[in-house]
N, C-alpha and C. Protein backbone atom coordinates (compact mmCIF):
# COMPACT_ATOMS: atom_id res chain seq x y z
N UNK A 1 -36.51 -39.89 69.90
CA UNK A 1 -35.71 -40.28 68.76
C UNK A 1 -36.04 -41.73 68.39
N UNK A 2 -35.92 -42.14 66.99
CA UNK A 2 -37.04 -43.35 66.55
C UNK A 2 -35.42 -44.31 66.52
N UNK A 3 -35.74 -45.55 67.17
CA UNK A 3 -34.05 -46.42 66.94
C UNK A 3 -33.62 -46.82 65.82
N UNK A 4 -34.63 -46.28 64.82
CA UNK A 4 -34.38 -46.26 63.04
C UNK A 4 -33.12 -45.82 62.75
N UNK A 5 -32.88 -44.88 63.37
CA UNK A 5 -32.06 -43.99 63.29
C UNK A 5 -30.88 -44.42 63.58
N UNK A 6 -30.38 -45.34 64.32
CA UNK A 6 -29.39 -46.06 64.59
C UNK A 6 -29.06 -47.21 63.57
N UNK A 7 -29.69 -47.42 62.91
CA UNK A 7 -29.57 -49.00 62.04
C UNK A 7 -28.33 -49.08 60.79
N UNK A 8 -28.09 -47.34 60.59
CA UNK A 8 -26.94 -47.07 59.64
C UNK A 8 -25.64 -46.71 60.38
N UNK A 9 -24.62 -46.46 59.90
CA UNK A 9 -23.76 -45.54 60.00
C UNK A 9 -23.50 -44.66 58.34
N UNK A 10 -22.76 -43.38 58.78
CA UNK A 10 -22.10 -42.41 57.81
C UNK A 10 -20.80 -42.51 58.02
N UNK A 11 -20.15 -42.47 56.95
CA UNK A 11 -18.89 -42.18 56.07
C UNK A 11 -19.09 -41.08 55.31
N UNK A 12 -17.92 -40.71 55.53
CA UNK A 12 -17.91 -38.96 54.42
C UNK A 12 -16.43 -39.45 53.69
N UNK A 13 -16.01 -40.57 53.39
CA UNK A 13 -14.90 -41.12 52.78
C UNK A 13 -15.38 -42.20 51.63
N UNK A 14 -14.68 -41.88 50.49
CA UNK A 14 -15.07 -43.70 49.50
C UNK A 14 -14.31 -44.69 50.53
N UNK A 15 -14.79 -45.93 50.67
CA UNK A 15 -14.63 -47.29 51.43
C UNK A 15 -15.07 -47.99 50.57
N UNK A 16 -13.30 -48.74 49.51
CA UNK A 16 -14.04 -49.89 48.86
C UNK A 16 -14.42 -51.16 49.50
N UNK A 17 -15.30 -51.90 48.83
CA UNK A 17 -15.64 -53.40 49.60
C UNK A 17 -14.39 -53.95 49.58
N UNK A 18 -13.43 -54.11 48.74
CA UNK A 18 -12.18 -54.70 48.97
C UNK A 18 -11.46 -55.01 49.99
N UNK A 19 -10.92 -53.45 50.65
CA UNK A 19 -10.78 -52.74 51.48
C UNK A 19 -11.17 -53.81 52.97
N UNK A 20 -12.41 -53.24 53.11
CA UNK A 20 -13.43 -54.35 54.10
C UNK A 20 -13.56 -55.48 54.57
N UNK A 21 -12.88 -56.19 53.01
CA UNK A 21 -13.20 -57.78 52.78
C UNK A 21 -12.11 -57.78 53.68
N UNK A 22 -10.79 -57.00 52.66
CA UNK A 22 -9.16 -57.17 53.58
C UNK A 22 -9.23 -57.19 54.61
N UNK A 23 -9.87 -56.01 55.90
CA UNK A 23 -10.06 -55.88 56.95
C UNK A 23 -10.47 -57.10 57.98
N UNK A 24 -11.44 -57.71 57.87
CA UNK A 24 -12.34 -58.27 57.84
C UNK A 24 -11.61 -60.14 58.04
N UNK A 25 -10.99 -60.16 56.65
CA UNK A 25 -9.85 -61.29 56.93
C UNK A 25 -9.19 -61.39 57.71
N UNK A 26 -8.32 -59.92 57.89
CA UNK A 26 -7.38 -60.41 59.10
C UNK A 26 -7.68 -60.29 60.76
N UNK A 27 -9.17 -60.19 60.41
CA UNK A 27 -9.63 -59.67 62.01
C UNK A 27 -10.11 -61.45 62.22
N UNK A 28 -10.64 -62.06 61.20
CA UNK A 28 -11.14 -63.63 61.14
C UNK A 28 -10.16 -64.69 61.07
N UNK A 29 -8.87 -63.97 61.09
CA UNK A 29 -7.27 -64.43 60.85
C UNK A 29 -6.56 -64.67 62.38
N UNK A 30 -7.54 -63.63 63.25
CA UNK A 30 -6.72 -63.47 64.49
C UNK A 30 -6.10 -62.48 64.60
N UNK A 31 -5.58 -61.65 63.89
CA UNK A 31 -4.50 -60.49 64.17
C UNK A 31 -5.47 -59.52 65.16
N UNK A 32 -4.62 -59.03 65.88
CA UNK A 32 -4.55 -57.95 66.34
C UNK A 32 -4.67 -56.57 66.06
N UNK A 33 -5.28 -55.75 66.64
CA UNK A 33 -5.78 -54.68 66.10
C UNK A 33 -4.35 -53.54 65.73
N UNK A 34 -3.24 -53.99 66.52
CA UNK A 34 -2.23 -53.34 66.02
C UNK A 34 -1.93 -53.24 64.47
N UNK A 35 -1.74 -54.86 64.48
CA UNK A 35 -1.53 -55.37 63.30
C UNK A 35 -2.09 -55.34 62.23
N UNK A 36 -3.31 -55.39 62.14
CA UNK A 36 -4.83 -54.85 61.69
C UNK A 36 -4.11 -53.31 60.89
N UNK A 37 -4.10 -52.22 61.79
CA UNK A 37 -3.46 -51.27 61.48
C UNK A 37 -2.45 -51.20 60.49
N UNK A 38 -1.55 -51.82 60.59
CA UNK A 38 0.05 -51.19 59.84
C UNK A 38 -0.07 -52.15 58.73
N UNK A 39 -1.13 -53.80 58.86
CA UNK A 39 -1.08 -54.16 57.48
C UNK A 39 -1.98 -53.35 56.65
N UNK A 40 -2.71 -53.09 57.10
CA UNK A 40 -3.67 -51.68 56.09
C UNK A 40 -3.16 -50.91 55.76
N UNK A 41 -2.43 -50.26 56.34
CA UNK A 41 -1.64 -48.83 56.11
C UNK A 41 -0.85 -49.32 54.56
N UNK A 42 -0.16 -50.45 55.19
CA UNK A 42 0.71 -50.75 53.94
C UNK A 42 0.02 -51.01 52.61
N UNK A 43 -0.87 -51.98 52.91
CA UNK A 43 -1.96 -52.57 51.73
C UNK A 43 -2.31 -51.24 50.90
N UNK A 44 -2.98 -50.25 52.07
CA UNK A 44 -3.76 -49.22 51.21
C UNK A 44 -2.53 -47.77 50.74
N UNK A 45 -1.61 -47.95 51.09
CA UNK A 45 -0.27 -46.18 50.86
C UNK A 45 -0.49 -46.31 49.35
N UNK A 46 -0.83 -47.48 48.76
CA UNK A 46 -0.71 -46.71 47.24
C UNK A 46 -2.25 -45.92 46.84
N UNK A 47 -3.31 -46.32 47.29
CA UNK A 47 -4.94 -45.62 47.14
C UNK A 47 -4.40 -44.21 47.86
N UNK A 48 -3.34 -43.65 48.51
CA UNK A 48 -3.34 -42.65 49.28
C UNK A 48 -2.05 -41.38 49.06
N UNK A 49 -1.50 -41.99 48.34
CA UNK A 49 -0.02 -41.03 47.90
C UNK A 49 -0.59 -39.65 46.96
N UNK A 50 -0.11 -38.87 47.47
CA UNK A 50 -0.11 -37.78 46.64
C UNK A 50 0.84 -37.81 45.38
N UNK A 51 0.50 -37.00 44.31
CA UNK A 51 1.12 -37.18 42.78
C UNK A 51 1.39 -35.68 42.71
């Protein structure tokens, strides 16, 4: 197997850069991966509500 093959990852989900950036901040912020969690959750429940 060629280690080419390793240089990506897959997503089968849209992931905006936004999203990422957000992520990304609060991991460069210090938080905790808990925290990490439930502020995302909150940030992102409106990209995720059913209508």
């Amino acid at each position: 197997m060629s280690k080419d093959c390793f240089n990506q990852i897959g997503l089968d989900r849209l992931v905006r850069l936004e999203w990422l950036e957000r992520t990304a901040a609060l991991a460069i912020d210090g938080n905790d991966e808990l925290s990490i969690k439930s502020t995302l959750q909150h940030d992102l429940a409106p990209w995720f509500r059913y209508q």
